[in-house]
C-alpha atoms as a PDB file:
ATOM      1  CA  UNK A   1     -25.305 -17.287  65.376  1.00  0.00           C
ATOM      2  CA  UNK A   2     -26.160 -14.257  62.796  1.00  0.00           C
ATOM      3  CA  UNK A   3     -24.618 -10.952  63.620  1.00  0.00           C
ATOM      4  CA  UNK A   4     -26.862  -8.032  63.720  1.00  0.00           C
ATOM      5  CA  UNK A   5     -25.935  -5.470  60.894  1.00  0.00           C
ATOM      6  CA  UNK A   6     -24.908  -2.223  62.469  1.00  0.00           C
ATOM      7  CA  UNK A   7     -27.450   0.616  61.013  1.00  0.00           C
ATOM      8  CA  UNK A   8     -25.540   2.902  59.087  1.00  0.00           C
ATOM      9  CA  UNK A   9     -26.525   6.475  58.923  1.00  0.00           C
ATOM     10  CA  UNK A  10     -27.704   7.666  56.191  1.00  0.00           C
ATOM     11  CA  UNK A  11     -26.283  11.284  55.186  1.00  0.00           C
ATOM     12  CA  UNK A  12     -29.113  13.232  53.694  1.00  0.00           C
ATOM     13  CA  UNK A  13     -28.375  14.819  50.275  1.00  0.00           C
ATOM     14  CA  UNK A  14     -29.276  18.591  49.985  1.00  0.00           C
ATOM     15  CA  UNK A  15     -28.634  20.768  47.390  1.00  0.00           C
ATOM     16  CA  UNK A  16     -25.296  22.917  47.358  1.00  0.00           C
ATOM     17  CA  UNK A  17     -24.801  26.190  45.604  1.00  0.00           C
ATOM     18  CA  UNK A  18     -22.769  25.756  42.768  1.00  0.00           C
ATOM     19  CA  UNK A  19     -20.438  28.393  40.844  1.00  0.00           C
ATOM     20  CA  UNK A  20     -20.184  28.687  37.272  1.00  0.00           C
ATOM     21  CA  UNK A  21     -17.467  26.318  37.059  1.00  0.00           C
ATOM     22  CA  UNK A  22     -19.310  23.516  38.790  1.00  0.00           C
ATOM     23  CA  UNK A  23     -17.314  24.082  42.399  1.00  0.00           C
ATOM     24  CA  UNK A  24     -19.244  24.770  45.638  1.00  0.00           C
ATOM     25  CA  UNK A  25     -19.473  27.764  47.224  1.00  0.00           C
ATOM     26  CA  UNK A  26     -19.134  25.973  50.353  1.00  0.00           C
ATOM     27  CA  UNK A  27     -16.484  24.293  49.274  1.00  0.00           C
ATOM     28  CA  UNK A  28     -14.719  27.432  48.148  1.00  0.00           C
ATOM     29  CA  UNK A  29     -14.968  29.316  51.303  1.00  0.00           C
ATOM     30  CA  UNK A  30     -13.147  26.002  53.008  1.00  0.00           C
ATOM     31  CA  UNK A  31     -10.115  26.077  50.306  1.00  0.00           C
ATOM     32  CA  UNK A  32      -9.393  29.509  51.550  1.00  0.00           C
ATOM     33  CA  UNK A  33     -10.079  33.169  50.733  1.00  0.00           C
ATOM     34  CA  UNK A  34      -7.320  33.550  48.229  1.00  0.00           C
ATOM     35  CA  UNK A  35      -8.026  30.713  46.026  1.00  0.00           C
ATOM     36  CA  UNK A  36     -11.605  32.211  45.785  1.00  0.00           C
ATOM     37  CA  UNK A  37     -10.202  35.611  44.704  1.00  0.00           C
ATOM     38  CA  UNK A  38      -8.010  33.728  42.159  1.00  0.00           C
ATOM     39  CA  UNK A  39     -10.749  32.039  40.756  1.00  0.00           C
ATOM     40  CA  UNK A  40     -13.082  35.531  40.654  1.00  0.00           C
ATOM     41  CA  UNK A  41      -9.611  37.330  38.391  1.00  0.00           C
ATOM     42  CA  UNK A  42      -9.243  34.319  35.969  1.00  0.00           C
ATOM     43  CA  UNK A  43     -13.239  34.572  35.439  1.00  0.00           C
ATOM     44  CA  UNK A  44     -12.843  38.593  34.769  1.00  0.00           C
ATOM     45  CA  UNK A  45      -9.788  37.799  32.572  1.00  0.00           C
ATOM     46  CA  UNK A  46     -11.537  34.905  30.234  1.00  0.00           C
ATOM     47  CA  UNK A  47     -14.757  37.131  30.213  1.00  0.00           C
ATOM     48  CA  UNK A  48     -12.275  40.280  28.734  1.00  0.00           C
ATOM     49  CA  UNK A  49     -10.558  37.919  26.334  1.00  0.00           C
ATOM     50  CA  UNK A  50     -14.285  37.020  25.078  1.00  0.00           C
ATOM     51  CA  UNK A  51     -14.871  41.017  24.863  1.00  0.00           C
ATOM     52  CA  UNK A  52     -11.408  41.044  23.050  1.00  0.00           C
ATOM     53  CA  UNK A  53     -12.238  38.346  20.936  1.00  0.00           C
ATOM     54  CA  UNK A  54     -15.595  39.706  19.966  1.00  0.00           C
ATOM     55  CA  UNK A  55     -14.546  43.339  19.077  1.00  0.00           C
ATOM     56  CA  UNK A  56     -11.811  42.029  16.803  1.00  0.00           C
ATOM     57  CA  UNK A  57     -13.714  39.374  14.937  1.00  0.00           C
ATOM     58  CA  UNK A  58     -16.795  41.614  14.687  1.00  0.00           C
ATOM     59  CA  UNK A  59     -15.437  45.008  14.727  1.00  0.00           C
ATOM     60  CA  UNK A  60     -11.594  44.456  12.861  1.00  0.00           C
ATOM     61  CA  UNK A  61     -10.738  46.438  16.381  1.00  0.00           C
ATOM     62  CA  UNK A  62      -7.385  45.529  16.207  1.00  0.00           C
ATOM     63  CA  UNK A  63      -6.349  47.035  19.395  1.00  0.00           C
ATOM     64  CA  UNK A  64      -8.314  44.423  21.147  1.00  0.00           C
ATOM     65  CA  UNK A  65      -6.250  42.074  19.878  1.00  0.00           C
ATOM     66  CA  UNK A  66      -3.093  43.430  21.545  1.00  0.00           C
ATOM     67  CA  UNK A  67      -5.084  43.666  24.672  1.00  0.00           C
ATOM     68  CA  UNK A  68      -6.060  39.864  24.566  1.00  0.00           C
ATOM     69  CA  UNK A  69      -2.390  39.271  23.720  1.00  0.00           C
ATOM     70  CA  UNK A  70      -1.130  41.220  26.685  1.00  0.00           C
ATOM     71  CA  UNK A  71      -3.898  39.365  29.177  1.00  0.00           C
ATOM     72  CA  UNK A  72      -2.779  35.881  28.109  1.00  0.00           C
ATOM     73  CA  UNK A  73       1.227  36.905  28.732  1.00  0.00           C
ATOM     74  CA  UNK A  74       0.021  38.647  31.832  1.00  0.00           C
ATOM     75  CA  UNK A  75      -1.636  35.695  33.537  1.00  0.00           C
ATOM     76  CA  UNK A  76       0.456  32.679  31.962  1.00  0.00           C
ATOM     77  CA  UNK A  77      -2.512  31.559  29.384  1.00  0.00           C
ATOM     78  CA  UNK A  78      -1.954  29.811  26.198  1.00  0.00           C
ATOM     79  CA  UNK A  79      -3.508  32.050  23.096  1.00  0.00           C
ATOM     80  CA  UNK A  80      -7.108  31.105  22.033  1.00  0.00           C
ATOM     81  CA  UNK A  81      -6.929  29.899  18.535  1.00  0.00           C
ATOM     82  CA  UNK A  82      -8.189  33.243  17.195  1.00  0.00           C
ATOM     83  CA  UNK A  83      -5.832  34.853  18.610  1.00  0.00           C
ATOM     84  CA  UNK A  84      -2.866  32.610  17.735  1.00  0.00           C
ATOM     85  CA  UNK A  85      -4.299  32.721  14.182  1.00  0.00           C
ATOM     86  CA  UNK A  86      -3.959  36.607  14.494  1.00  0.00           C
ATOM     87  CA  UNK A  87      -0.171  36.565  15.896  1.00  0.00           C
ATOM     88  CA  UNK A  88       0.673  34.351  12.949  1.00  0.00           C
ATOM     89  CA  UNK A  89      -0.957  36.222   9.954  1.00  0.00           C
ATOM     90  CA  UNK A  90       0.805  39.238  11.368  1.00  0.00           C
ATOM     91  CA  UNK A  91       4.356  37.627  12.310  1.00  0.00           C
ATOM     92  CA  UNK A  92       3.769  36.172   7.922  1.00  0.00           C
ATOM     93  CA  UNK A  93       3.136  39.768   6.789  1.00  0.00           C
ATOM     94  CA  UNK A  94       6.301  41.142   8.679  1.00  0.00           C
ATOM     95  CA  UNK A  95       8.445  38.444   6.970  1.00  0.00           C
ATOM     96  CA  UNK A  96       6.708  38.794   3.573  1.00  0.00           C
ATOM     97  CA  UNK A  97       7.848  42.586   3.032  1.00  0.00           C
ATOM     98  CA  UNK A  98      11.016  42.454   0.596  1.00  0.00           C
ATOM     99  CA  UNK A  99      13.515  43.951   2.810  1.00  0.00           C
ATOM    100  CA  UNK A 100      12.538  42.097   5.730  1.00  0.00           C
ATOM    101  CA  UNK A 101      12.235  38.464   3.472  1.00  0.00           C
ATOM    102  CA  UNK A 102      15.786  38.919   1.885  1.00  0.00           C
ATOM    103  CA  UNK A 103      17.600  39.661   5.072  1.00  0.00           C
ATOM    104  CA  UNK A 104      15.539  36.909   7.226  1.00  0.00           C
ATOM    105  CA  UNK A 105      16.641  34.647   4.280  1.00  0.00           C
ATOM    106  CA  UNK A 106      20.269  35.631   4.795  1.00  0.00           C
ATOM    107  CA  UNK A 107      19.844  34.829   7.884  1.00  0.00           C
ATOM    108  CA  UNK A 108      19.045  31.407   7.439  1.00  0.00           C
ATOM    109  CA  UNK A 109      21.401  30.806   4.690  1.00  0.00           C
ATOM    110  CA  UNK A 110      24.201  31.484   6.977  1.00  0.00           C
ATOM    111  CA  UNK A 111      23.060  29.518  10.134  1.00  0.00           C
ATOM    112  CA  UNK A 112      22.391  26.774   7.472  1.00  0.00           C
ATOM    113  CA  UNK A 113      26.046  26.737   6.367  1.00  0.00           C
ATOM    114  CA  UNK A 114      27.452  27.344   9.878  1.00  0.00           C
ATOM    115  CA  UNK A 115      25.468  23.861  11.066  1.00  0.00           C
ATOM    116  CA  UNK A 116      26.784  21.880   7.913  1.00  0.00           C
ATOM    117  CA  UNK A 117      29.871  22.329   8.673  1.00  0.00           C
ATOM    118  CA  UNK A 118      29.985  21.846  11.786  1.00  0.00           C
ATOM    119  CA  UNK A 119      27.988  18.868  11.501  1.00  0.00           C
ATOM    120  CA  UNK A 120      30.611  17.411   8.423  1.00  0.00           C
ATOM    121  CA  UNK A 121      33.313  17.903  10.665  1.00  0.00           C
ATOM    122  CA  UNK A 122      31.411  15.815  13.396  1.00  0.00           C
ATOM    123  CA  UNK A 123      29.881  13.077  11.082  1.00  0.00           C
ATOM    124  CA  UNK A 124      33.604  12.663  10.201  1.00  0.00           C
ATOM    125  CA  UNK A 125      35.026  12.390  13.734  1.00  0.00           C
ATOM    126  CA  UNK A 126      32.451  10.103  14.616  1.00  0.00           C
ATOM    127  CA  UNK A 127      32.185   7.835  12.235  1.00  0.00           C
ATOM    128  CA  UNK A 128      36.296   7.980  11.227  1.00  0.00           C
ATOM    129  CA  UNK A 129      36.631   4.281  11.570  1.00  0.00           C
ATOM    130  CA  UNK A 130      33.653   2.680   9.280  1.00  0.00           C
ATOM    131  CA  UNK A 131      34.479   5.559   7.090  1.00  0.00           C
ATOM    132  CA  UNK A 132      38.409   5.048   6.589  1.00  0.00           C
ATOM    133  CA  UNK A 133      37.330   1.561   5.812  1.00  0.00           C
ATOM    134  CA  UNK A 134      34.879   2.428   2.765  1.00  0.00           C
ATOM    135  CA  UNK A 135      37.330   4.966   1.348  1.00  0.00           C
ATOM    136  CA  UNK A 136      39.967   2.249   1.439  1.00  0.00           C
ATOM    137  CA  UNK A 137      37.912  -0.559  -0.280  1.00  0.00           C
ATOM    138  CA  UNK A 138      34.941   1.235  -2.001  1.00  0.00           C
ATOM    139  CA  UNK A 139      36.529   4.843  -3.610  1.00  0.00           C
ATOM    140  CA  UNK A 140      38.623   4.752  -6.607  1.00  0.00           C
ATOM    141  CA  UNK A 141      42.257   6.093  -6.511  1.00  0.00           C
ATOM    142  CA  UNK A 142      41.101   8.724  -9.316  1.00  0.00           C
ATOM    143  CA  UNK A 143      37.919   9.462  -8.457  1.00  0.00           C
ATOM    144  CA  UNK A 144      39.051  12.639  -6.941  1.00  0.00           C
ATOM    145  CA  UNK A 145      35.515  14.785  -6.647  1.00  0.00           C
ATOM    146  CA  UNK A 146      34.461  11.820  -4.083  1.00  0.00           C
ATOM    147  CA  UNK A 147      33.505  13.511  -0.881  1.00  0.00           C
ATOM    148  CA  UNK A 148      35.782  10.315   0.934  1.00  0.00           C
ATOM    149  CA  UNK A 149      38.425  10.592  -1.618  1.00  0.00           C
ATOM    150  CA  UNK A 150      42.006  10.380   0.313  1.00  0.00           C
ATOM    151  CA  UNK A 151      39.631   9.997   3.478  1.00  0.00           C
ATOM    152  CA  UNK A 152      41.647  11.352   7.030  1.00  0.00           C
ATOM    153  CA  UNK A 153      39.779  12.421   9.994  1.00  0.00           C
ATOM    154  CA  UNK A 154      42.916  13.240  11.903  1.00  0.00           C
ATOM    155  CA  UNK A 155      42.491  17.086  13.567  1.00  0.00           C
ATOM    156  CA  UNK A 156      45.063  18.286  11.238  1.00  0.00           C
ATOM    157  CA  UNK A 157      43.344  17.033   8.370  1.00  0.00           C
ATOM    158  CA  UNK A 158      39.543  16.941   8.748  1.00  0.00           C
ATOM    159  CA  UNK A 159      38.611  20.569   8.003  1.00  0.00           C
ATOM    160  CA  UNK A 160      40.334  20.255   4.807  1.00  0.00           C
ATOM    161  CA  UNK A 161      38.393  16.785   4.330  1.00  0.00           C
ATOM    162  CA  UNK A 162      35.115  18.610   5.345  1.00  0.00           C
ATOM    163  CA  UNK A 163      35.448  21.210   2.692  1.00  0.00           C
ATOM    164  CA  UNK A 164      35.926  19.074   0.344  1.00  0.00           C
ATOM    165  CA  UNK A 165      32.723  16.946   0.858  1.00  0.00           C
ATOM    166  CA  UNK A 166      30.896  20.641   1.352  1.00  0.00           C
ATOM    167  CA  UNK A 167      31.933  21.792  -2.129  1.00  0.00           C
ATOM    168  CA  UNK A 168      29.345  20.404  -4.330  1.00  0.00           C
ATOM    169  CA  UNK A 169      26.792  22.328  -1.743  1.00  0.00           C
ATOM    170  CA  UNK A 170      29.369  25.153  -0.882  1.00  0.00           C
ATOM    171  CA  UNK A 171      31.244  25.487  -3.205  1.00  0.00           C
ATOM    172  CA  UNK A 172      33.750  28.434  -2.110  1.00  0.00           C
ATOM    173  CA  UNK A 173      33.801  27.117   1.039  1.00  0.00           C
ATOM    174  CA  UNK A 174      38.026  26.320   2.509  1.00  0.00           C
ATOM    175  CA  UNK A 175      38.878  24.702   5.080  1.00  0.00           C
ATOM    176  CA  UNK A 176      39.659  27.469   7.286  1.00  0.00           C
ATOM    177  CA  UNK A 177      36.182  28.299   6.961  1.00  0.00           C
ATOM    178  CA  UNK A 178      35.118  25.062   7.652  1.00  0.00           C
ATOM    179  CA  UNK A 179      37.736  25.301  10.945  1.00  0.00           C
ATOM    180  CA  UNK A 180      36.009  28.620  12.115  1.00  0.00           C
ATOM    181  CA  UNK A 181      32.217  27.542  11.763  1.00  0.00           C
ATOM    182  CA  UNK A 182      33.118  24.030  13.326  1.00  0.00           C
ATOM    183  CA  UNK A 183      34.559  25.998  16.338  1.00  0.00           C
ATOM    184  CA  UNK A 184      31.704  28.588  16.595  1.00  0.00           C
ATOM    185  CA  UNK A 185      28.927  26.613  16.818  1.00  0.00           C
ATOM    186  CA  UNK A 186      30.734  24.167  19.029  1.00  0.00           C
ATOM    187  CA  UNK A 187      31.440  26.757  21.589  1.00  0.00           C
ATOM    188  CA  UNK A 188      28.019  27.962  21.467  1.00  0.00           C
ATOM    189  CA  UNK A 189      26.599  24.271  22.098  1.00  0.00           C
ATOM    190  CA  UNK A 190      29.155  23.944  24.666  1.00  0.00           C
ATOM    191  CA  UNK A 191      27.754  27.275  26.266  1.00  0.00           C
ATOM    192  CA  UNK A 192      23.925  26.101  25.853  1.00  0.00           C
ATOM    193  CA  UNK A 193      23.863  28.333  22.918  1.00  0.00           C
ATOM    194  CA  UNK A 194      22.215  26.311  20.247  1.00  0.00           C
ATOM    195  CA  UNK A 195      19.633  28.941  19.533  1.00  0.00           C
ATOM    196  CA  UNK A 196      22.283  30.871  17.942  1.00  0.00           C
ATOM    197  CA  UNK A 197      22.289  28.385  14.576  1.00  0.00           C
ATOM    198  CA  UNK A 198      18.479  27.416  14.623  1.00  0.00           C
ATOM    199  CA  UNK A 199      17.693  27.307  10.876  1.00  0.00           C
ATOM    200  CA  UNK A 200      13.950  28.079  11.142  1.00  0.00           C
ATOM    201  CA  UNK A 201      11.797  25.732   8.649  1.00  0.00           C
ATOM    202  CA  UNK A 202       9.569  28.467   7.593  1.00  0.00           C
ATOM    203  CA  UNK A 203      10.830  30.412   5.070  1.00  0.00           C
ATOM    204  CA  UNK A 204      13.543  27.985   3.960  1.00  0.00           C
ATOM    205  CA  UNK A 205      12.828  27.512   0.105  1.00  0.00           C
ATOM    206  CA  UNK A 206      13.650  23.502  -0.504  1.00  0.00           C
ATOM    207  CA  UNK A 207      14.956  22.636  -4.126  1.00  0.00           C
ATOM    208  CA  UNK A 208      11.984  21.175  -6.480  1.00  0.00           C
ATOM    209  CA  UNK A 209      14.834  19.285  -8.545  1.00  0.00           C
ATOM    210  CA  UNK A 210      14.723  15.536  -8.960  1.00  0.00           C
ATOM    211  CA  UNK A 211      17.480  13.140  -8.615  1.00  0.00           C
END
């Protein structure tokens, strides 16, 4: 015996008012008052940021610039490539002055040796073992200027093993400065310091010789 299909009710479609964004109005007004009001400020910021955008392109108004800058750190935004573009010509030309260059250089120099050694003294900790091994079998008695000659990673030795390894890079560098930067930077990582010896890539002149 065939079952009578129930009638289903058909919903009639009429048209909704829709926002700029695509969302009903309707639906809006259900989602609550504030998200509405939300929605109206991040319209009136992205239509200043336009203005912004506009009067520096077209104008060279730089001040707009700053304003679009301060609206995207104001409301949580990420910058518009223009913008970006902007920050980074002008972060470039701050560098590129002479005084500023030579001491951001410095700068970088430093953190660079601080994180070598620190990172020699490590490498040597760490791998102690396989390392012992190849400086018993592989290095030469007399080949002194071997960075694993008379390897020892023992505490009271591998500083002084470090700075040896460091000197073809380094080369005034002693062990007791190899001691100090090891425990620096250690006690910043320890202390979720690491920014402190960031070595920025930009900037950082890399050697053009061949081996």
């Amino acid at each position: 015996m065939r079952r009578r299909r129930s009638k289903q009710q058909i919903l009639s479609l009429e048209p909704q008012e829709l926002d700029a964004d695509g969302w009903s109005i309707e639906q809006m007004n259900e989602r609550g008052p504030e998200l509405a009001r939300q929605r109206l400020r991040m319209r009136s910021v992205q239509s200043r940021l336009l203005t912004c955008e506009q009067a520096f392109l077209k104008e060279r108004y730089v001040p707009a610039a700053m304003d679009a800058l301060r609206l995207c750190l104001d409301h949580d935004l990420p910058l518009p490539d223009w913008l970006g573009k902007v920050v980074w010509a002008n972060l470039v030309t701050v560098y590129a002055k002479s005084r500023n260059a030579k001491q951001y250089e410095a700068k970088t120099r430093w953190r660079a040796e601080q994180l070598d050694r620190w990172g020699t003294v490590r490498e040597f900790r760490d791998r102690a073992p396989e390392l012992t091994q190849i400086a018993e079998e592989q290095i030469d008695s007399e080949d002194e200027d071997h960075p694993l000659y008379n390897f020892d990673a023992r505490w009271d030795h591998i500083f002084e093993q470090a700075a040896h390894a460091l000197k073809t890079q380094w080369p005034e560098v002693s062990s007791h400065a190899v001691r100090d930067s090891y425990r620096k930077v250690q006690a910043a990582f320890d202390a979720g310091e690491g920014h402190k010896f960031y070595v920025a890539e930009f900037g950082v002149k890399k050697s053009t010789k061949k081996s």
